[in-house]
PDB file of N, CA and C in Angstrom:
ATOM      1  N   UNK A   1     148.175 110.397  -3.770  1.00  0.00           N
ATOM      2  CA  UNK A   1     147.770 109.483  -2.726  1.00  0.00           C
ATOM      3  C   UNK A   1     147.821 110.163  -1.355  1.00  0.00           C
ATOM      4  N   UNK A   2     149.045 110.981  -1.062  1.00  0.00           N
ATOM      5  CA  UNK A   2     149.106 111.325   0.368  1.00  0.00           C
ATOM      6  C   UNK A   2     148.386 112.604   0.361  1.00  0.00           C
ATOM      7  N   UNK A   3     147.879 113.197  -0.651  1.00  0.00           N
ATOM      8  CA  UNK A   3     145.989 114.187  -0.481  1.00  0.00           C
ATOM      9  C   UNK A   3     144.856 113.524  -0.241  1.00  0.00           C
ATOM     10  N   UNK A   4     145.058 112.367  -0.614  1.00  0.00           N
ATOM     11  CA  UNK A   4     143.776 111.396  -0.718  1.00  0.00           C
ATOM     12  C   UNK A   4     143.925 111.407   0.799  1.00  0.00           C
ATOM     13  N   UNK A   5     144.883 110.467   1.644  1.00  0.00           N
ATOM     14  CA  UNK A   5     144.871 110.268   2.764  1.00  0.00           C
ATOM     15  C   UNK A   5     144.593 111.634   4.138  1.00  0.00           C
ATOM     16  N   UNK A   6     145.411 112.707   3.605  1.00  0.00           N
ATOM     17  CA  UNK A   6     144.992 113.693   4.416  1.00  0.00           C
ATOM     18  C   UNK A   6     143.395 113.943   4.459  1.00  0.00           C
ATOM     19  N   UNK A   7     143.045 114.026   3.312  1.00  0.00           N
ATOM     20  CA  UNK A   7     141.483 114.093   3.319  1.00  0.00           C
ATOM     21  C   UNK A   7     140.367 112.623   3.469  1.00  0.00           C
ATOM     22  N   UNK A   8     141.060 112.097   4.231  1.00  0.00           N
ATOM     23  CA  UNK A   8     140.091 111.219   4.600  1.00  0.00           C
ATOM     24  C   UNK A   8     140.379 111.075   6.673  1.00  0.00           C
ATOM     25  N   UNK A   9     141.611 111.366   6.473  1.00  0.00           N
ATOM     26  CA  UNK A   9     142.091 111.695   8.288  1.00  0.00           C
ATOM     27  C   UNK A   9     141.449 112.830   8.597  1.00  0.00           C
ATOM     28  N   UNK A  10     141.033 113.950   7.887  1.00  0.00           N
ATOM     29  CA  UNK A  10     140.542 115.012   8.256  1.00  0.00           C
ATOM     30  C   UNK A  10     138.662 114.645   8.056  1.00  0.00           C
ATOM     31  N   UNK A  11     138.400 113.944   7.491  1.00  0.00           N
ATOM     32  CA  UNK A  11     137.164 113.616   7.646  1.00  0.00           C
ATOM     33  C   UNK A  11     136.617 112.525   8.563  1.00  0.00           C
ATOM     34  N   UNK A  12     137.843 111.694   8.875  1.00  0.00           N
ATOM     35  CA  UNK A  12     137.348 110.828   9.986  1.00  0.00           C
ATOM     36  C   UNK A  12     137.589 111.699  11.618  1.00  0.00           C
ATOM     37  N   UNK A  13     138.585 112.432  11.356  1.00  0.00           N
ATOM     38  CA  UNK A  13     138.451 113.592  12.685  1.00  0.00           C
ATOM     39  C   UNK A  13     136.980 114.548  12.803  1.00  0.00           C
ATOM     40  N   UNK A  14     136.514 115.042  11.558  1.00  0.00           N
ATOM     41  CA  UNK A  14     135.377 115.758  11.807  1.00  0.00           C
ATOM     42  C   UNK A  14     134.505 114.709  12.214  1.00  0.00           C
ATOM     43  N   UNK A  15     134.088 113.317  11.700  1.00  0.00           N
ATOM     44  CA  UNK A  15     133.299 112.486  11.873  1.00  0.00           C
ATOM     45  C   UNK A  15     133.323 112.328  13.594  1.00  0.00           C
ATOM     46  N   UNK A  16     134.588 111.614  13.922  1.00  0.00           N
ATOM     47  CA  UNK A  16     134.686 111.881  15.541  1.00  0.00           C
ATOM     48  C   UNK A  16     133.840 112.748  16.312  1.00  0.00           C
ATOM     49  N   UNK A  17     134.601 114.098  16.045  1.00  0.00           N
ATOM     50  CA  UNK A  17     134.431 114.958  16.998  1.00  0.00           C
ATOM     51  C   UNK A  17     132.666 115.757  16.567  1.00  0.00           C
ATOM     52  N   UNK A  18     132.759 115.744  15.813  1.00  0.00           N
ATOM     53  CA  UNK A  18     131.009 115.529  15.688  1.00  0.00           C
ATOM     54  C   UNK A  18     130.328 114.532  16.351  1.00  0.00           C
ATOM     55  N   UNK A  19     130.429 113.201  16.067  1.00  0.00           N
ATOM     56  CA  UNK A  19     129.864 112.015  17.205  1.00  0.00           C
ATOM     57  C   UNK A  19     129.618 112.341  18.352  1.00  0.00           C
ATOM     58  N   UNK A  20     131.004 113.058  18.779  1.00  0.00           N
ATOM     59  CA  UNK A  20     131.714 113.199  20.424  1.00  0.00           C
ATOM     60  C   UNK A  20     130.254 114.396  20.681  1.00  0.00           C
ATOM     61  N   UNK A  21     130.427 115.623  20.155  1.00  0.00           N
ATOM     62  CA  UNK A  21     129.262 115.959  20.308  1.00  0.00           C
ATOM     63  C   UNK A  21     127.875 115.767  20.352  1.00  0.00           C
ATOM     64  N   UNK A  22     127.584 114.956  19.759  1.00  0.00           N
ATOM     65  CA  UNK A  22     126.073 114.513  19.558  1.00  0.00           C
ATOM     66  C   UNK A  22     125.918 113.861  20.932  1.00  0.00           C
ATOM     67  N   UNK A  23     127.008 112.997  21.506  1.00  0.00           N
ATOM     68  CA  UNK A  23     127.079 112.279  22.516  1.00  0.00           C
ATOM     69  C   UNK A  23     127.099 113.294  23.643  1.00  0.00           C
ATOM     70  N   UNK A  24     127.403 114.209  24.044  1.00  0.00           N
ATOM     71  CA  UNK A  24     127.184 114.972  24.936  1.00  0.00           C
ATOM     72  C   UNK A  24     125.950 115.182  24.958  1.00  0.00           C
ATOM     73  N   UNK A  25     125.537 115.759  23.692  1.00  0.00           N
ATOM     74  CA  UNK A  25     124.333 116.775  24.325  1.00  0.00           C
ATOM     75  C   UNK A  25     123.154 115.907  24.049  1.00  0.00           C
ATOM     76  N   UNK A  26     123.167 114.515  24.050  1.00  0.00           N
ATOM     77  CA  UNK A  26     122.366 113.144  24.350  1.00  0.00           C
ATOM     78  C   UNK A  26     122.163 113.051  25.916  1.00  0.00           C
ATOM     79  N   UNK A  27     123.502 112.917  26.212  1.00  0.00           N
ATOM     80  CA  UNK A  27     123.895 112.707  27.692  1.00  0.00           C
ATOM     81  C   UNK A  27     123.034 113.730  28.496  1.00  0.00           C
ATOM     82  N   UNK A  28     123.277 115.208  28.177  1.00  0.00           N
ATOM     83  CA  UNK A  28     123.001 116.645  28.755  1.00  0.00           C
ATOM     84  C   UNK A  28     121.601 116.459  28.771  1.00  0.00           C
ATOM     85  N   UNK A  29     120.589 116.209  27.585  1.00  0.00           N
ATOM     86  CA  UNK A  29     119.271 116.033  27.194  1.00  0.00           C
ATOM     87  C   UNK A  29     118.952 114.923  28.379  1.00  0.00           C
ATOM     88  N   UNK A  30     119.428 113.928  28.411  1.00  0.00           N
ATOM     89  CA  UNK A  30     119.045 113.071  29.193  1.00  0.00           C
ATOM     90  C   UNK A  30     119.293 113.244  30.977  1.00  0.00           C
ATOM     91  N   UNK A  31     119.743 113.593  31.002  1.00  0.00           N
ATOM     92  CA  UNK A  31     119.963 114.564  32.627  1.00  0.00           C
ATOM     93  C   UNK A  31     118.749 115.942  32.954  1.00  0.00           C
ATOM     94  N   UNK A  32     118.812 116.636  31.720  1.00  0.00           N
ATOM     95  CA  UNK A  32     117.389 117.441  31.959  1.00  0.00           C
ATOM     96  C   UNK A  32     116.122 117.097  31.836  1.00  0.00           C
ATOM     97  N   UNK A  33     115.989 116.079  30.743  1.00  0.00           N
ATOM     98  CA  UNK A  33     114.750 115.543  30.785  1.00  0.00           C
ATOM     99  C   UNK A  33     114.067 115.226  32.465  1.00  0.00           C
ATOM    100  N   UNK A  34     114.182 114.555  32.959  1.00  0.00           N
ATOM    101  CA  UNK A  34     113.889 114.478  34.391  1.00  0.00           C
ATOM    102  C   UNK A  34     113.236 115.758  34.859  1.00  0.00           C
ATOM    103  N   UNK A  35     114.904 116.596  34.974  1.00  0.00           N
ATOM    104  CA  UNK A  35     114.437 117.946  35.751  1.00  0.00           C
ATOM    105  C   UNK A  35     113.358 118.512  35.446  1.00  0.00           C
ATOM    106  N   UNK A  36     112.787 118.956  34.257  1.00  0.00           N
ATOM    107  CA  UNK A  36     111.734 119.230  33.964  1.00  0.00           C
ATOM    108  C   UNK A  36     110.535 118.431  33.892  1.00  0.00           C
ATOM    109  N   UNK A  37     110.753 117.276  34.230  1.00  0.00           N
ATOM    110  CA  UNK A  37     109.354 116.361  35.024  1.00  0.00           C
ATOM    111  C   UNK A  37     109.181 116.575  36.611  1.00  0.00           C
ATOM    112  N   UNK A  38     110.642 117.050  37.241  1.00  0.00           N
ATOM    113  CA  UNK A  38     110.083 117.460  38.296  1.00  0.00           C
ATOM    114  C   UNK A  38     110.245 118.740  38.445  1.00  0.00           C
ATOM    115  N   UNK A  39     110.180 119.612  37.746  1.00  0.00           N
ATOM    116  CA  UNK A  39     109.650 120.962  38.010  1.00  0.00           C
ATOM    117  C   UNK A  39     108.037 121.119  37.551  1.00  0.00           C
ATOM    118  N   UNK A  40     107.884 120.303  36.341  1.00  0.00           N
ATOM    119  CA  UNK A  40     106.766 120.361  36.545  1.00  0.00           C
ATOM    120  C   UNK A  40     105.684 119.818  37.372  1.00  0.00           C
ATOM    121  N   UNK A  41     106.114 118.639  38.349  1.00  0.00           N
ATOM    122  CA  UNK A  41     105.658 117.688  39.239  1.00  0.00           C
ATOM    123  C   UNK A  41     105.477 118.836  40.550  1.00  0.00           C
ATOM    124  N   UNK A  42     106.343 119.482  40.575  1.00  0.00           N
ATOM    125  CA  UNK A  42     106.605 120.689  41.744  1.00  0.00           C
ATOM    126  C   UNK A  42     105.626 121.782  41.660  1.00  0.00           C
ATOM    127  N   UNK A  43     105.449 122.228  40.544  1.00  0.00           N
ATOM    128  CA  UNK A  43     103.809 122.877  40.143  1.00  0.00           C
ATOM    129  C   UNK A  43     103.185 122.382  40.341  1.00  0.00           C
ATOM    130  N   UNK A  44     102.373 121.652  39.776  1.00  0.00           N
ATOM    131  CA  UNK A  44     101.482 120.540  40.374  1.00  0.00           C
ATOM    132  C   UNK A  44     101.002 120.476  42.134  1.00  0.00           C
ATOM    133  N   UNK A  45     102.521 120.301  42.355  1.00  0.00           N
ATOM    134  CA  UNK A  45     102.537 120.070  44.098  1.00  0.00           C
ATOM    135  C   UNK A  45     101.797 121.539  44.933  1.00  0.00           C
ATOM    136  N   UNK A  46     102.970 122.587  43.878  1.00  0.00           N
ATOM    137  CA  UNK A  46     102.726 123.783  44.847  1.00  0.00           C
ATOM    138  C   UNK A  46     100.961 124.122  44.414  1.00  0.00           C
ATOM    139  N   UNK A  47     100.250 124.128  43.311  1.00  0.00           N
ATOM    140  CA  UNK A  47      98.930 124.123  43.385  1.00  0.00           C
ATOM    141  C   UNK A  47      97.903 123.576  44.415  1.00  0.00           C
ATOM    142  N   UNK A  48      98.332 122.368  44.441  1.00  0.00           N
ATOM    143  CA  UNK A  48      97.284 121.559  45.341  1.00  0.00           C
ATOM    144  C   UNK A  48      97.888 122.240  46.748  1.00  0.00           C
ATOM    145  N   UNK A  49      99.071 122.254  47.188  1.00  0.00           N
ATOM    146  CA  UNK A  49      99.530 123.369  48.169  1.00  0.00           C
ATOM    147  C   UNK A  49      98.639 124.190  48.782  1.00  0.00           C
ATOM    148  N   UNK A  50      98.576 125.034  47.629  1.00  0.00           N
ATOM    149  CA  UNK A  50      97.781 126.595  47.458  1.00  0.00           C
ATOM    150  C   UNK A  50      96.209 126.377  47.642  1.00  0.00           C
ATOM    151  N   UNK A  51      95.827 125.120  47.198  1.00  0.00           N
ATOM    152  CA  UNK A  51      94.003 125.133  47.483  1.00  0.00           C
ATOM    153  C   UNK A  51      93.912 124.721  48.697  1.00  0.00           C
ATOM    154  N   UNK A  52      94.794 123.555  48.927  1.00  0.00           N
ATOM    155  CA  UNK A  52      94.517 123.187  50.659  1.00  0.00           C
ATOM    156  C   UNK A  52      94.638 124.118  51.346  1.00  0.00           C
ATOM    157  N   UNK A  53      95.874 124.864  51.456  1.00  0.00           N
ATOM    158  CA  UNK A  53      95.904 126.365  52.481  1.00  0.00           C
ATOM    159  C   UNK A  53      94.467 127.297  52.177  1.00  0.00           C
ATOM    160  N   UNK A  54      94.258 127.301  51.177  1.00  0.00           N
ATOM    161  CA  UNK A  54      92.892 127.949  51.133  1.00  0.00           C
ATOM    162  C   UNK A  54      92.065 127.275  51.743  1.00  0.00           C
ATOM    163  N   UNK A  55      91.542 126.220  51.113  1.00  0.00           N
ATOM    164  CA  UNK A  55      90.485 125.292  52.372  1.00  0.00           C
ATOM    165  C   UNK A  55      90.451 125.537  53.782  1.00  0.00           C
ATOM    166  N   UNK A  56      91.830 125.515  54.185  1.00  0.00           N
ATOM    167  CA  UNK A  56      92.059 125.337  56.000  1.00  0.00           C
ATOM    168  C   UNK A  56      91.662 127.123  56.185  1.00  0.00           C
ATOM    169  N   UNK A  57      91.250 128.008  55.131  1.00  0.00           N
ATOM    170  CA  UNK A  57      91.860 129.253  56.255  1.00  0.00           C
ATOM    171  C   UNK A  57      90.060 129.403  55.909  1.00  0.00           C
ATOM    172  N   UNK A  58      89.342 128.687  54.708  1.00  0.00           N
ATOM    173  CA  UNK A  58      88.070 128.709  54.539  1.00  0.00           C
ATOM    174  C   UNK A  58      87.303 128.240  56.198  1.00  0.00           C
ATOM    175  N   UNK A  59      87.981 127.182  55.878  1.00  0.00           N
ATOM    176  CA  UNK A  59      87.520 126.413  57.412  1.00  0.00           C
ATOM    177  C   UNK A  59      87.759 126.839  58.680  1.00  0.00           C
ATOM    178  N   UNK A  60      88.927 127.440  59.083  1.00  0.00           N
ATOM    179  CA  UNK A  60      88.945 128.409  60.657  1.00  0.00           C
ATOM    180  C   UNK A  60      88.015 129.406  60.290  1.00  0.00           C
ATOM    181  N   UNK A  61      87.439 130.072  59.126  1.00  0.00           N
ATOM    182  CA  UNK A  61      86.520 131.304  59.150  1.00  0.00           C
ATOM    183  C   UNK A  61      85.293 130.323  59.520  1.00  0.00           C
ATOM    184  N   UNK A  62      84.904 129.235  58.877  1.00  0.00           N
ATOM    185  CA  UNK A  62      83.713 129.190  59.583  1.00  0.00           C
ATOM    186  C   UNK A  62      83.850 128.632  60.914  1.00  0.00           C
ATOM    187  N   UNK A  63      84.472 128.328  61.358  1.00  0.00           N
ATOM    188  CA  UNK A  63      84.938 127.734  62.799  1.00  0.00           C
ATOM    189  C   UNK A  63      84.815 128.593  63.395  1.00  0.00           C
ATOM    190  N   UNK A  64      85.449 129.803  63.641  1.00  0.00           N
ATOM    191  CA  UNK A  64      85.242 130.881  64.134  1.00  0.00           C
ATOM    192  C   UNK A  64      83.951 131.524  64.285  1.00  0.00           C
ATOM    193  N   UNK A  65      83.030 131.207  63.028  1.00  0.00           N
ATOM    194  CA  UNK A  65      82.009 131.784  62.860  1.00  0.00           C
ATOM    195  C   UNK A  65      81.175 131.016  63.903  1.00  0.00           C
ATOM    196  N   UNK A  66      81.032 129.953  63.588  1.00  0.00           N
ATOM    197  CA  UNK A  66      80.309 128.922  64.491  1.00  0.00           C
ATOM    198  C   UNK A  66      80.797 129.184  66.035  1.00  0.00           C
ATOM    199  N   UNK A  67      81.858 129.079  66.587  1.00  0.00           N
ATOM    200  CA  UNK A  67      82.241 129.603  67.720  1.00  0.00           C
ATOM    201  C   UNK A  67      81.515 130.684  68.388  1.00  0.00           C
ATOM    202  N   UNK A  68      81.555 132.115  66.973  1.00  0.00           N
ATOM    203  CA  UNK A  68      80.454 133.317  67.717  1.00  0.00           C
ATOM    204  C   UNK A  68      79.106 132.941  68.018  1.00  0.00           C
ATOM    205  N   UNK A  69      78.584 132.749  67.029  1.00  0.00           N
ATOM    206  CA  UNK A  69      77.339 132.120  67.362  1.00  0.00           C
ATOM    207  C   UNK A  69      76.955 131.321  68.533  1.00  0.00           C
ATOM    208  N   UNK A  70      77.719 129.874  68.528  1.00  0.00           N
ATOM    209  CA  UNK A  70      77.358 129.384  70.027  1.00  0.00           C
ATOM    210  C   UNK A  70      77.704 129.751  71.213  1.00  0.00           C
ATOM    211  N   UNK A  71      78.656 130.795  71.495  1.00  0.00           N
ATOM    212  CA  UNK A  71      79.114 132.023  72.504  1.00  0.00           C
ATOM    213  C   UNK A  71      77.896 132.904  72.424  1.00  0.00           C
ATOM    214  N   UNK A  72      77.623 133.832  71.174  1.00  0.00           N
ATOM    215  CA  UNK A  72      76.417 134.528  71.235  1.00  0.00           C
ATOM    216  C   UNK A  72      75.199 133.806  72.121  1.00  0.00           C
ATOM    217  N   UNK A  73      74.684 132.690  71.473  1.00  0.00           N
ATOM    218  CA  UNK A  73      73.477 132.371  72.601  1.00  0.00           C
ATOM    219  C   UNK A  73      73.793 132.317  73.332  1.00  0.00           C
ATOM    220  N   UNK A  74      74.307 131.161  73.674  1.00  0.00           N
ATOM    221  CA  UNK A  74      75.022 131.056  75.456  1.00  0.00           C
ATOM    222  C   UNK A  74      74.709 132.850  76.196  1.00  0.00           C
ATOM    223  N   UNK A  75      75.256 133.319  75.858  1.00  0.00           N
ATOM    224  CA  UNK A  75      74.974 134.899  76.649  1.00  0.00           C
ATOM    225  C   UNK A  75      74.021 134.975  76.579  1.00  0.00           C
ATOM    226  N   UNK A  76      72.678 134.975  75.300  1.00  0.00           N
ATOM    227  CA  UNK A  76      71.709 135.520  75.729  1.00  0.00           C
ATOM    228  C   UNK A  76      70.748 134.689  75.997  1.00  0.00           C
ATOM    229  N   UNK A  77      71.137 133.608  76.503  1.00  0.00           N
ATOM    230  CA  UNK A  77      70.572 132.651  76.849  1.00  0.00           C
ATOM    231  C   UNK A  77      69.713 132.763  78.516  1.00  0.00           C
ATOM    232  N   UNK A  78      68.800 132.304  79.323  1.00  0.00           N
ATOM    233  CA  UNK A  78      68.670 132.673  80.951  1.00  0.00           C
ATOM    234  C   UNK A  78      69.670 132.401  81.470  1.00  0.00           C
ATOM    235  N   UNK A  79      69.994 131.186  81.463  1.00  0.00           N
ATOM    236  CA  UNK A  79      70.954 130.855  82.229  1.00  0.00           C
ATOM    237  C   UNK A  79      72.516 130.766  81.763  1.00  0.00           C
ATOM    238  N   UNK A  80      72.485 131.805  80.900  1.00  0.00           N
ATOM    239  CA  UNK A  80      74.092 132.239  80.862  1.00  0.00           C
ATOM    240  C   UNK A  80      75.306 132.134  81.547  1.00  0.00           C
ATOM    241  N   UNK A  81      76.568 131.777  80.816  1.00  0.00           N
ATOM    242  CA  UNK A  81      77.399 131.540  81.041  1.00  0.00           C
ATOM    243  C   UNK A  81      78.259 132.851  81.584  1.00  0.00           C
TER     244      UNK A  81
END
């Protein structure tokens, strides 16, 4: 009887502390899950980032461009500036 009992205290301890684990790394899983919605949300971000800065530096080139041009006539215009 008192083998019987050791081996059932020793199996309700593994049972425990197994649980106890599963329960952590539930917990752990559930704390990262997120993070990696916003890291990937953060990609996302830094992309659209990256095209707008492109757009704006697209856009001062032609700004600029347009600038020479209506400076250009103006000079060779008669009545120049």
């Amino acid at each position: 009887m008192i083998p019987f009992a050791g081996m059932l205290t020793g199996v309700a301890m593994t049972v425990a502390a197994v649980w106890g684990i599963v329960q952590i790394v539930r917990i752990r899983t559930e704390r990262t899950a997120p993070a990696r919605e916003l890291a990937n949300d953060v990609a996302v971000l830094r992309d659209q980032v990256e095209a707008l800065h492109q757009a704006l530096v697209e856009m001062q080139d032609r700004m600029d461009f347009t600038e020479r041009l209506l400076t250009q006539g103006r000079a060779d215009s008669p009545g120049g500036a």
